[in-house]
PDB file of N, CA and C in Angstrom:
ATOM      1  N   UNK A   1       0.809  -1.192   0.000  1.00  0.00           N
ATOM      2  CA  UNK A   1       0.000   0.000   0.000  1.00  0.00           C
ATOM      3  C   UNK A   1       0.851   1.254   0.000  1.00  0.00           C
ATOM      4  N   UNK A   2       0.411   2.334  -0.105  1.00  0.00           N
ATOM      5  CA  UNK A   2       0.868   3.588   0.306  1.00  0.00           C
ATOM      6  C   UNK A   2       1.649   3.980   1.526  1.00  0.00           C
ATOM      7  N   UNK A   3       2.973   4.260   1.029  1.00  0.00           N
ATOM      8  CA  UNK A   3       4.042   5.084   1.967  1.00  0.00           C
ATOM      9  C   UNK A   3       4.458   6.376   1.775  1.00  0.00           C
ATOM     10  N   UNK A   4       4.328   7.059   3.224  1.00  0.00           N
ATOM     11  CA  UNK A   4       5.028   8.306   3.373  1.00  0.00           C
ATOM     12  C   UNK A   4       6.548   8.076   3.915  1.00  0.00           C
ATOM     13  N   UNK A   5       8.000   8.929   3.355  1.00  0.00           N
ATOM     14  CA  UNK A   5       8.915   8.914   4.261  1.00  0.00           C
ATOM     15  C   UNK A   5       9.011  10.324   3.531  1.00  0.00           C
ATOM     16  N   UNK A   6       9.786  11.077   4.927  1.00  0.00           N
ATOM     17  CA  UNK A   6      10.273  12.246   4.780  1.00  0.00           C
ATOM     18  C   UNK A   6      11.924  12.899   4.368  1.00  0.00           C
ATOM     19  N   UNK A   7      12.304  10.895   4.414  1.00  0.00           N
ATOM     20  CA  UNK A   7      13.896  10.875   4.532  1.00  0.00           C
ATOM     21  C   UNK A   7      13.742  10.703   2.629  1.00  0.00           C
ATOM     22  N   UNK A   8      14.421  12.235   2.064  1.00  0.00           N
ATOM     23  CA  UNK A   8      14.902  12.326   0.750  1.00  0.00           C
ATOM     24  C   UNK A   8      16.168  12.626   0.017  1.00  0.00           C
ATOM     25  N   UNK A   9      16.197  13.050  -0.971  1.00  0.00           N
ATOM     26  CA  UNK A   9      17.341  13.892  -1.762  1.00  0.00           C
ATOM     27  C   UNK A   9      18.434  14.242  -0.391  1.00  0.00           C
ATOM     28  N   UNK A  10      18.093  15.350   0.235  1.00  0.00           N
ATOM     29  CA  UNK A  10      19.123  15.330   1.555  1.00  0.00           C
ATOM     30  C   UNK A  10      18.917  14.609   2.541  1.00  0.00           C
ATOM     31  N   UNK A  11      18.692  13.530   2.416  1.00  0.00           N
ATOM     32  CA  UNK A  11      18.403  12.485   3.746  1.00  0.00           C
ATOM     33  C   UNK A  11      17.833  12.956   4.780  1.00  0.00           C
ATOM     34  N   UNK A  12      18.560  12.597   6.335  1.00  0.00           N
ATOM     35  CA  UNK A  12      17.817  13.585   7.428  1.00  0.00           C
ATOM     36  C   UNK A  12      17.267  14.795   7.423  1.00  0.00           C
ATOM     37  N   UNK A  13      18.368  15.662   6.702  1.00  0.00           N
ATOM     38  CA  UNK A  13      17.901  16.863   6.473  1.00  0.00           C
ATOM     39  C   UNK A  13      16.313  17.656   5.679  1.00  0.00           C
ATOM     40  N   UNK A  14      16.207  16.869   4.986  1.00  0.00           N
ATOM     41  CA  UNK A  14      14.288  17.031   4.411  1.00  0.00           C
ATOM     42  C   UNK A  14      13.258  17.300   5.083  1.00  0.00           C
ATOM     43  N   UNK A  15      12.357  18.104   5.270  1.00  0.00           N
ATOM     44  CA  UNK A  15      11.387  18.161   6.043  1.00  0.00           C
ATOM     45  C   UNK A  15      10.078  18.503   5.479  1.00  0.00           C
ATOM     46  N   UNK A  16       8.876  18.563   6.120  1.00  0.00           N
ATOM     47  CA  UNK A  16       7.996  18.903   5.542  1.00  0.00           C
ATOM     48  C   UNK A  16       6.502  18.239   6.171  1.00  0.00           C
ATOM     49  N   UNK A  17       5.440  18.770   6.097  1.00  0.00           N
ATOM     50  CA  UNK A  17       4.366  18.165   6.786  1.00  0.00           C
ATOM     51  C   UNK A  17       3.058  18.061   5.605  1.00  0.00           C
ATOM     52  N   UNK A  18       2.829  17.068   6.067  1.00  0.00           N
ATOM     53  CA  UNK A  18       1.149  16.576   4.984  1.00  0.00           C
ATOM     54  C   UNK A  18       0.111  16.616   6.090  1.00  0.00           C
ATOM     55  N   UNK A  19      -1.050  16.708   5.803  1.00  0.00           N
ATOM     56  CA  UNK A  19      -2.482  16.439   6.418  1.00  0.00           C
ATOM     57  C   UNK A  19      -3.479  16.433   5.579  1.00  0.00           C
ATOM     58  N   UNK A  20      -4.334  15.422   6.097  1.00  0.00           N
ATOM     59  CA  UNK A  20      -5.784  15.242   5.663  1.00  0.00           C
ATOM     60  C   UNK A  20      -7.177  15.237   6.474  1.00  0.00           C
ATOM     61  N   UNK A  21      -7.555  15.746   6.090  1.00  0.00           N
ATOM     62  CA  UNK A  21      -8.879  16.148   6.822  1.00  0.00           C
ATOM     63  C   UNK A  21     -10.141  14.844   6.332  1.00  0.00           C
ATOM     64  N   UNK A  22     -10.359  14.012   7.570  1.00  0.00           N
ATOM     65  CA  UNK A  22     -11.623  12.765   6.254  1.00  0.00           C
ATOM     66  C   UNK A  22     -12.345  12.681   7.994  1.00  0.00           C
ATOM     67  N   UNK A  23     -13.707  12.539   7.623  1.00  0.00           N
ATOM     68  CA  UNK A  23     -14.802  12.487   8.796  1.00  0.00           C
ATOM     69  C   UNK A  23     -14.814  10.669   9.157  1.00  0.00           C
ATOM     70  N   UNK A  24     -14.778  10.949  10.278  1.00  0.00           N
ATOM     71  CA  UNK A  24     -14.828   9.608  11.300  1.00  0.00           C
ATOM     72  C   UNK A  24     -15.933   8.529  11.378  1.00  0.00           C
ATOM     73  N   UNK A  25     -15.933   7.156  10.303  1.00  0.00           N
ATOM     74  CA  UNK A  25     -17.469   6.780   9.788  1.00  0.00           C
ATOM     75  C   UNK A  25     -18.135   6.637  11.279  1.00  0.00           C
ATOM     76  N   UNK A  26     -19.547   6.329  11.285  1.00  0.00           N
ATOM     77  CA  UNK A  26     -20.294   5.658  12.476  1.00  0.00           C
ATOM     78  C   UNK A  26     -20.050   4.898  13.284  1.00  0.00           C
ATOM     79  N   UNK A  27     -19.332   3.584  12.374  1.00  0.00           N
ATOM     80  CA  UNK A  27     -19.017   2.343  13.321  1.00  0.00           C
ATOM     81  C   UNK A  27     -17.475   2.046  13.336  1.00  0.00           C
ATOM     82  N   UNK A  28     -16.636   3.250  12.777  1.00  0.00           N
ATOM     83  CA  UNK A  28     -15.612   3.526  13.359  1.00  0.00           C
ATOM     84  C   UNK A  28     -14.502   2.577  14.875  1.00  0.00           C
ATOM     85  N   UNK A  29     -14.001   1.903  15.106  1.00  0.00           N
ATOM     86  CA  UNK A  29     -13.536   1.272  16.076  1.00  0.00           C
ATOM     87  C   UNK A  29     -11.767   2.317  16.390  1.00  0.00           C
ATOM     88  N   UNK A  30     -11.119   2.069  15.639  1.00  0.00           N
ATOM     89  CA  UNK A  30     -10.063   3.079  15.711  1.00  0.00           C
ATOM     90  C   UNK A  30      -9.221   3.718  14.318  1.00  0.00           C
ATOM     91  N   UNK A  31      -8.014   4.174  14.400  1.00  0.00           N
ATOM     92  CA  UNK A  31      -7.215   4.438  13.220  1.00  0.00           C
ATOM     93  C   UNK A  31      -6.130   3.647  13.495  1.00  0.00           C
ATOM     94  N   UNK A  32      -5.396   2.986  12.327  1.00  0.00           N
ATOM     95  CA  UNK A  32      -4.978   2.163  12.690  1.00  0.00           C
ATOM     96  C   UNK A  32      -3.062   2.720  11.351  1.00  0.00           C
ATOM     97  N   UNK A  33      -2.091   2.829  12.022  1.00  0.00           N
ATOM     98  CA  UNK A  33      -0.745   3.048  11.240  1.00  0.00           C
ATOM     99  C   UNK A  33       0.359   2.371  11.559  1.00  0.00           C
ATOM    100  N   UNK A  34       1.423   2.238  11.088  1.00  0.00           N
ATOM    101  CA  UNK A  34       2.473   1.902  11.074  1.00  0.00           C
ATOM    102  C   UNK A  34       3.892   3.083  10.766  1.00  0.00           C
ATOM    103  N   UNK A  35       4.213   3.093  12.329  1.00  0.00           N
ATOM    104  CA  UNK A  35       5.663   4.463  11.598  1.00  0.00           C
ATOM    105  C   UNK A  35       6.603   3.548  12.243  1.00  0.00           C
ATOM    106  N   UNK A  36       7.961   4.865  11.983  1.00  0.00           N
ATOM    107  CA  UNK A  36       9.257   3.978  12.189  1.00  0.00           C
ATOM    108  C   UNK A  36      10.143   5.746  11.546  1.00  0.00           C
ATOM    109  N   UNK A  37      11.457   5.631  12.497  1.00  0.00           N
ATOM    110  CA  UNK A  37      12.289   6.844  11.971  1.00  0.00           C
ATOM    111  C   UNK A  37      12.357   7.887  13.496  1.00  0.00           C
ATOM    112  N   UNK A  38      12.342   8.548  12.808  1.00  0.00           N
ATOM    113  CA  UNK A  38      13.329   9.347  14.561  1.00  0.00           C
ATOM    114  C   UNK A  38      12.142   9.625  15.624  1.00  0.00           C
ATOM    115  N   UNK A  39      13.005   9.716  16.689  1.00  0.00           N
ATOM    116  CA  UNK A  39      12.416   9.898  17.806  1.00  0.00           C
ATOM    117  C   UNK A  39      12.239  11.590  18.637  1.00  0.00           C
ATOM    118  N   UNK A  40      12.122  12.217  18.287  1.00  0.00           N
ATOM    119  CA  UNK A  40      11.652  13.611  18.728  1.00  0.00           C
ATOM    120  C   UNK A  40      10.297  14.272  18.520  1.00  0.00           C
ATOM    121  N   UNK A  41       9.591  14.115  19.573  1.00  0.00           N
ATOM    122  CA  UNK A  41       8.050  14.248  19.924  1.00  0.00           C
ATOM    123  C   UNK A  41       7.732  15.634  19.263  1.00  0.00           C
ATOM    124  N   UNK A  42       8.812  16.748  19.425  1.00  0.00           N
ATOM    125  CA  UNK A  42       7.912  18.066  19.203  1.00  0.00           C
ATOM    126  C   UNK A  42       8.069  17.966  17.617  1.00  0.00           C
ATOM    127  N   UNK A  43       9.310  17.674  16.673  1.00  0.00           N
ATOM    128  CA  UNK A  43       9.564  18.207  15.672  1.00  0.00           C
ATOM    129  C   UNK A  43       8.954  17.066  14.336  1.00  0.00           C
ATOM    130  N   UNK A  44       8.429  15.796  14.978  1.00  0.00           N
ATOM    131  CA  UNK A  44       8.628  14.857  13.850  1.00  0.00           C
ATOM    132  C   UNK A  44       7.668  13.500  14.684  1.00  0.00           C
ATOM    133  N   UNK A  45       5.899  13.582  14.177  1.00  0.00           N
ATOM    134  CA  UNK A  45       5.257  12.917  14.920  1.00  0.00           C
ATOM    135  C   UNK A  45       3.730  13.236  13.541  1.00  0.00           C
ATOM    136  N   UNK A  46       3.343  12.436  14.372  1.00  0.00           N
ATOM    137  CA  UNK A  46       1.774  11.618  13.723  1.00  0.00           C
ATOM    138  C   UNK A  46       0.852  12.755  14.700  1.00  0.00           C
ATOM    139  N   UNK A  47       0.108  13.338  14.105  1.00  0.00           N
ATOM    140  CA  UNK A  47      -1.123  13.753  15.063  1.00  0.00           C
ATOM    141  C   UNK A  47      -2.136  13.230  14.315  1.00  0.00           C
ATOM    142  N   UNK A  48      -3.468  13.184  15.785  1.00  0.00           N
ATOM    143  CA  UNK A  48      -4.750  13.200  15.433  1.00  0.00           C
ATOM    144  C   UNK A  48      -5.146  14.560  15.410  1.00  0.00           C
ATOM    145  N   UNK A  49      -5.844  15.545  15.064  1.00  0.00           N
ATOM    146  CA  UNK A  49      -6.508  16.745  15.686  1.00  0.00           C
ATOM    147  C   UNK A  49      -8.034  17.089  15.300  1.00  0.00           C
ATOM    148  N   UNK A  50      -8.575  16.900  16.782  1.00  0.00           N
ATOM    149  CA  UNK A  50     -10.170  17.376  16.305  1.00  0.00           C
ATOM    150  C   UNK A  50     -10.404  18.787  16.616  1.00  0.00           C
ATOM    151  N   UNK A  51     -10.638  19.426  15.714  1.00  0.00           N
ATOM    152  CA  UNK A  51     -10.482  21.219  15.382  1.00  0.00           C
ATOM    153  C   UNK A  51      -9.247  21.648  15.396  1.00  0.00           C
ATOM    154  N   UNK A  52      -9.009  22.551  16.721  1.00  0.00           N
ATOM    155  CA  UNK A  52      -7.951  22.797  17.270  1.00  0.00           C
ATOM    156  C   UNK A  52      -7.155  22.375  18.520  1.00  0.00           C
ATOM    157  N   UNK A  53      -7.558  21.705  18.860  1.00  0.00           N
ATOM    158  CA  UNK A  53      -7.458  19.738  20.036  1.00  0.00           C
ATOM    159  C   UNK A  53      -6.677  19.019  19.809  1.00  0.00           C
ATOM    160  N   UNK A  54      -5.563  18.889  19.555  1.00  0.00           N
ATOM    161  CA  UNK A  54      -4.814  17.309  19.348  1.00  0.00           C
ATOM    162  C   UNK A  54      -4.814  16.341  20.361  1.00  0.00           C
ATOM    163  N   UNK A  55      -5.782  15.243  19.372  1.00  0.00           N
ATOM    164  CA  UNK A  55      -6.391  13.976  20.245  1.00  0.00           C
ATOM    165  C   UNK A  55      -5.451  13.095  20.645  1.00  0.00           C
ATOM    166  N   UNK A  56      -4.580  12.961  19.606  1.00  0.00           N
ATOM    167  CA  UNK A  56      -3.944  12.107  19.738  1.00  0.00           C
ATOM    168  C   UNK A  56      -2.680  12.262  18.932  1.00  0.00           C
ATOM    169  N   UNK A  57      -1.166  11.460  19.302  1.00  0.00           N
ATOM    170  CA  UNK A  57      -0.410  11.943  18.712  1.00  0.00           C
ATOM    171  C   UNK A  57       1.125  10.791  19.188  1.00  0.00           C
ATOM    172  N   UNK A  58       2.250  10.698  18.106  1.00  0.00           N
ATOM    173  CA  UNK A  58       3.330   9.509  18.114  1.00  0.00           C
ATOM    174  C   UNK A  58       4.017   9.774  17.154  1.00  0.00           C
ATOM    175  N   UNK A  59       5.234   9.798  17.923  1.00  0.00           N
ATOM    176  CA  UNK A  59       7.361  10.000  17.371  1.00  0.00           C
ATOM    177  C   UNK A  59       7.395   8.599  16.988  1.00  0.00           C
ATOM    178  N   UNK A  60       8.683   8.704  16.609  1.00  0.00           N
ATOM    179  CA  UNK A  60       9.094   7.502  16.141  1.00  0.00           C
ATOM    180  C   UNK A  60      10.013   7.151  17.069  1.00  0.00           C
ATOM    181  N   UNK A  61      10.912   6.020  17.083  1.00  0.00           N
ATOM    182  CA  UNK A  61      12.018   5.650  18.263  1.00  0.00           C
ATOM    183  C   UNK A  61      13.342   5.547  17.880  1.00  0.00           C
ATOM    184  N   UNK A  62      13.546   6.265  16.852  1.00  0.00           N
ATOM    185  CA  UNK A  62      15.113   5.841  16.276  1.00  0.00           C
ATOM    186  C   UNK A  62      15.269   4.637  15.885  1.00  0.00           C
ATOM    187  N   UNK A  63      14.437   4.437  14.841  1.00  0.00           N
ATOM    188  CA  UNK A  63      14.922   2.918  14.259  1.00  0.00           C
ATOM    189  C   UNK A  63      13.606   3.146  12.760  1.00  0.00           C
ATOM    190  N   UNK A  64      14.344   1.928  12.160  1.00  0.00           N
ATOM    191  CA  UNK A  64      13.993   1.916  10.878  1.00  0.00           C
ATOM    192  C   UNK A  64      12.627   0.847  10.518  1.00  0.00           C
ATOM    193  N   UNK A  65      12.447   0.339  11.867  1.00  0.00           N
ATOM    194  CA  UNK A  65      11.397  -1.087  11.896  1.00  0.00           C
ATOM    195  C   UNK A  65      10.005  -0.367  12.384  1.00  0.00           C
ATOM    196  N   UNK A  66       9.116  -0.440  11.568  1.00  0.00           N
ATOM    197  CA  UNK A  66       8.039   0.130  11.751  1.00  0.00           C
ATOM    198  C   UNK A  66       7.467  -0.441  12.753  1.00  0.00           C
ATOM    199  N   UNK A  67       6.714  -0.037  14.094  1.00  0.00           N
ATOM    200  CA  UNK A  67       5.555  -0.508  15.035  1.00  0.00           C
ATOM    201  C   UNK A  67       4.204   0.246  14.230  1.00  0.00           C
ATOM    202  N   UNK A  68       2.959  -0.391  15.108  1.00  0.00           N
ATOM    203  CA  UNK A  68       1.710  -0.106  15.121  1.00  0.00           C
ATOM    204  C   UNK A  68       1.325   0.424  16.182  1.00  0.00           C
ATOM    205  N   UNK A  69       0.721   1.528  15.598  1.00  0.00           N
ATOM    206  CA  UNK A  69      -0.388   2.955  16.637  1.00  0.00           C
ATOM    207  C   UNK A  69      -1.643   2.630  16.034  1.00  0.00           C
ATOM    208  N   UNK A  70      -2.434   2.618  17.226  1.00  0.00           N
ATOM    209  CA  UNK A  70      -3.863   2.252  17.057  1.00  0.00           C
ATOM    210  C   UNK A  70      -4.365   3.433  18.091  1.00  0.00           C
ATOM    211  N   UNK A  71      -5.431   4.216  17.077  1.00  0.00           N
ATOM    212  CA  UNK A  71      -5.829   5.401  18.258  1.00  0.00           C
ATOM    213  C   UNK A  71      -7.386   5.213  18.171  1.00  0.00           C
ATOM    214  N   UNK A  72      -8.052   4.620  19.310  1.00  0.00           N
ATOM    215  CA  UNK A  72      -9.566   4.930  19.315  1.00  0.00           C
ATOM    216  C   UNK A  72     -10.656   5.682  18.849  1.00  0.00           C
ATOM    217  N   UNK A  73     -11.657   5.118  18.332  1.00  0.00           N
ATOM    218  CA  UNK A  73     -12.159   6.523  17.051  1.00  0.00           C
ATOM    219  C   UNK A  73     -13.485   6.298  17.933  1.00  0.00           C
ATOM    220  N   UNK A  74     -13.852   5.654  18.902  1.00  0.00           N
ATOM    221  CA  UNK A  74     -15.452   5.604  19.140  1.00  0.00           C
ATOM    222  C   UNK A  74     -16.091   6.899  19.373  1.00  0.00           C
ATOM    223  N   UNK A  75     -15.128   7.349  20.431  1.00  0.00           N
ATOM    224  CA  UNK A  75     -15.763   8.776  20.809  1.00  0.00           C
ATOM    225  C   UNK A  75     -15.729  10.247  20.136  1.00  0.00           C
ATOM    226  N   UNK A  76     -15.243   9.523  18.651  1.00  0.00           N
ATOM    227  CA  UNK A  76     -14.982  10.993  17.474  1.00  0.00           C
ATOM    228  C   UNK A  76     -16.032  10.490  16.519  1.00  0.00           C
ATOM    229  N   UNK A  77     -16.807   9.567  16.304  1.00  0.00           N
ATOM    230  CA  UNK A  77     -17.706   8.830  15.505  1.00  0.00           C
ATOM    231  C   UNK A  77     -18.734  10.241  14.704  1.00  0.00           C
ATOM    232  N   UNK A  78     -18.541  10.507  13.352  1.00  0.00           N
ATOM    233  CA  UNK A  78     -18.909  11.549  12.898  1.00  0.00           C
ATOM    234  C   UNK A  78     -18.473  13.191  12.663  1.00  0.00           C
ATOM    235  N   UNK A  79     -17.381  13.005  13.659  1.00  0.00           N
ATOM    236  CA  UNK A  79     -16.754  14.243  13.785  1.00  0.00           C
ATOM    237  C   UNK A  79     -15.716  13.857  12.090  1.00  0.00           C
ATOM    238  N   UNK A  80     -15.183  15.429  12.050  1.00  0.00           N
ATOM    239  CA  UNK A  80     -14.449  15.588  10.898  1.00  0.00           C
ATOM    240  C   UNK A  80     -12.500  15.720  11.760  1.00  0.00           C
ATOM    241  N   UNK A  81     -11.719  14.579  11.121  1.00  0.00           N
ATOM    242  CA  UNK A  81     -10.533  15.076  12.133  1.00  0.00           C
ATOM    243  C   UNK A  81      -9.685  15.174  11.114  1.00  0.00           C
ATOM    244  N   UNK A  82      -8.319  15.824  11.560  1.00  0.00           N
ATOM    245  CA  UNK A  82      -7.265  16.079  10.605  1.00  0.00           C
ATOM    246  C   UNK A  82      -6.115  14.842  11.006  1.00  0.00           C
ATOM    247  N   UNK A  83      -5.608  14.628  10.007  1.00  0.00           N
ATOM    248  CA  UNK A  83      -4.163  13.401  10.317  1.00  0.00           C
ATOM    249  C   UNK A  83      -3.339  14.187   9.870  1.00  0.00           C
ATOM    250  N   UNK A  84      -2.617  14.917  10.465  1.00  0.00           N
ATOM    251  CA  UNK A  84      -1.199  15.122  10.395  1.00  0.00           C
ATOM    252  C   UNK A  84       0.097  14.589   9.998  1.00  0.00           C
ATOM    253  N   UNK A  85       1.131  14.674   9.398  1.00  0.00           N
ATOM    254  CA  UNK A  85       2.255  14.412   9.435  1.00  0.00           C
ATOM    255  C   UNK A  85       3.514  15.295   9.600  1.00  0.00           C
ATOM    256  N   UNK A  86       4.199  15.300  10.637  1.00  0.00           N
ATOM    257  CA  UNK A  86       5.162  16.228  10.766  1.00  0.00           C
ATOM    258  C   UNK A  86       6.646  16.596  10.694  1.00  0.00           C
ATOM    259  N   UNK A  87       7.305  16.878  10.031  1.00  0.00           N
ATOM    260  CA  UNK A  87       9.195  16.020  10.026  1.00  0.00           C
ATOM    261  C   UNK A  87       9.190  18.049   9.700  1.00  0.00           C
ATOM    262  N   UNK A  88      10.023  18.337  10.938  1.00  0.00           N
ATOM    263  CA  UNK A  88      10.428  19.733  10.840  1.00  0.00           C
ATOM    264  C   UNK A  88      12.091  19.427  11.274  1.00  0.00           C
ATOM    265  N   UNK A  89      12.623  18.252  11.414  1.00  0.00           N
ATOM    266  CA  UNK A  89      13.995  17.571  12.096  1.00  0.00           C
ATOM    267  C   UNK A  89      14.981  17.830  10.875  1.00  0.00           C
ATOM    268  N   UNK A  90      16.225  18.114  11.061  1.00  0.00           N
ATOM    269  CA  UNK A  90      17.030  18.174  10.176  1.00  0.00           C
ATOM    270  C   UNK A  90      18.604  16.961  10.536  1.00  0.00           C
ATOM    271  N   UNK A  91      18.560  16.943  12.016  1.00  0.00           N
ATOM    272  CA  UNK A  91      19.830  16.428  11.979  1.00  0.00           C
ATOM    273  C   UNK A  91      19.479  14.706  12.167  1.00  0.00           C
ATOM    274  N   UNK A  92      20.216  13.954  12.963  1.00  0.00           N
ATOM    275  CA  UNK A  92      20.216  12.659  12.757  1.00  0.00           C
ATOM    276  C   UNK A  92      18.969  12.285  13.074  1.00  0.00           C
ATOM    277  N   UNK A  93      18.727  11.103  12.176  1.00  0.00           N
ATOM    278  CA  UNK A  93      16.841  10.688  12.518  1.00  0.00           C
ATOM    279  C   UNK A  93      15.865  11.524  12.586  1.00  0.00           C
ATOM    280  N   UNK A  94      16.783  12.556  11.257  1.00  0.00           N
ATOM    281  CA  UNK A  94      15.424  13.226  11.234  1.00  0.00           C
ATOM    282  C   UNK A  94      14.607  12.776  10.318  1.00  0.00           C
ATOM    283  N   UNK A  95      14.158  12.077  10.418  1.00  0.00           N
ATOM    284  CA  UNK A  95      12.988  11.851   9.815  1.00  0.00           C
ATOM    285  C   UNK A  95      11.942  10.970   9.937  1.00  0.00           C
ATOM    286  N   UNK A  96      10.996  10.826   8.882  1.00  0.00           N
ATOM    287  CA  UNK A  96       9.334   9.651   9.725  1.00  0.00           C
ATOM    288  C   UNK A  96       9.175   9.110   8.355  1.00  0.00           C
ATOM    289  N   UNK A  97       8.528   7.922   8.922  1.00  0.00           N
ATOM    290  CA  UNK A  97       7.796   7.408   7.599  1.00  0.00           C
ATOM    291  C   UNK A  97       6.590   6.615   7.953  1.00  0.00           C
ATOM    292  N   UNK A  98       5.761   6.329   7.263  1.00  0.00           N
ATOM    293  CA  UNK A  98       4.055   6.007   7.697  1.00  0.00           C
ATOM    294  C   UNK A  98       3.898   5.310   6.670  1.00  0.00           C
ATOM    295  N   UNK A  99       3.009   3.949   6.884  1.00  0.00           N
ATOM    296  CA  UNK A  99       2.170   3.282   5.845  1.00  0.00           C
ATOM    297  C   UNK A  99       1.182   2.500   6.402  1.00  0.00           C
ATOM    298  N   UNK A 100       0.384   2.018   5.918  1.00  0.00           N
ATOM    299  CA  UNK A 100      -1.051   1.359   6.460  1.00  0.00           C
ATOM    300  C   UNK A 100      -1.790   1.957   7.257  1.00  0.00           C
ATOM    301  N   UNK A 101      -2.190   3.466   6.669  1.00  0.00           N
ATOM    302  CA  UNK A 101      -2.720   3.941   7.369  1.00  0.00           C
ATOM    303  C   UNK A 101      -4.312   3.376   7.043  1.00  0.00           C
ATOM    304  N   UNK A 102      -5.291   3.134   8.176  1.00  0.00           N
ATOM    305  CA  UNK A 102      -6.851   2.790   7.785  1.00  0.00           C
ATOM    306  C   UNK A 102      -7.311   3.324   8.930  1.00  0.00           C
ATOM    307  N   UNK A 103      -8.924   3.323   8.798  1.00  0.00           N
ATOM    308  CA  UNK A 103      -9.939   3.185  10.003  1.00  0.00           C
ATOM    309  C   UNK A 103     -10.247   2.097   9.905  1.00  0.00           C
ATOM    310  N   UNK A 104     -10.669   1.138  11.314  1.00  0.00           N
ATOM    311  CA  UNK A 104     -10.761  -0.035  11.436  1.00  0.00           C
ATOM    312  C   UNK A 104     -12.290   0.235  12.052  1.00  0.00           C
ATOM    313  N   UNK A 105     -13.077  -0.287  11.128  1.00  0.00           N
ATOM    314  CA  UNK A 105     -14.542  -0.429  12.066  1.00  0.00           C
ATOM    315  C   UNK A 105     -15.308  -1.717  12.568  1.00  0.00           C
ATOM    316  N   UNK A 106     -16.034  -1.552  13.362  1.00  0.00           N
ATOM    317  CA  UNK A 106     -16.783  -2.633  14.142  1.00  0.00           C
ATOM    318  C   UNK A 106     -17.792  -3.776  13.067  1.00  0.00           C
TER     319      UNK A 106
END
């Protein structure tokens, strides 16, 4: 499926942020991703955000092996949220990468 990495042309050094805005179906259970790539919470992380709220949100750990973030969608069921992506990092590990992103419903 579809991958984001932020690590390009200048490797660590690349930065840059994506988001999408998609409404939260009914039977919604959670969101479900896979990251991997540096570890610094403020500069280079996954958000959820409902309006101006960030619900939810995950760095990477310095490593290249992707884990799974699963963030609960019951109690956003209909709301409209934004998914973020963030890599503002320039020096080592700077960077993120994301794939399998879905909503998982009931």
């Amino acid at each position: 499926g579809p991958r984001l990495t932020t690590f390009g042309p200048a490797g660590d050094a690349d930065t840059g942020r994506l988001w999408q805005v998609f409404r939260v179906p009914d039977d919604a259970a959670f969101l479900r991703l896979f990251l991997h790539g540096g570890d610094d919470a403020e500069r280079l992380h996954v958000a959820l955000w409902d309006g101006q709220s960030r619900h939810r949100w995950m760095t990477g750990s310095d490593d290249n092996e992707p884990f799974e973030v699963r963030w609960d969608l019951r109690s956003l069921r209909g709301r409209s949220l934004t998914l973020e992506i963030v890599d503002r990092a320039t020096d080592r590990w700077g960077f993120i990468g994301v794939h399998g992103i879905e909503v998982v419903t009931e």
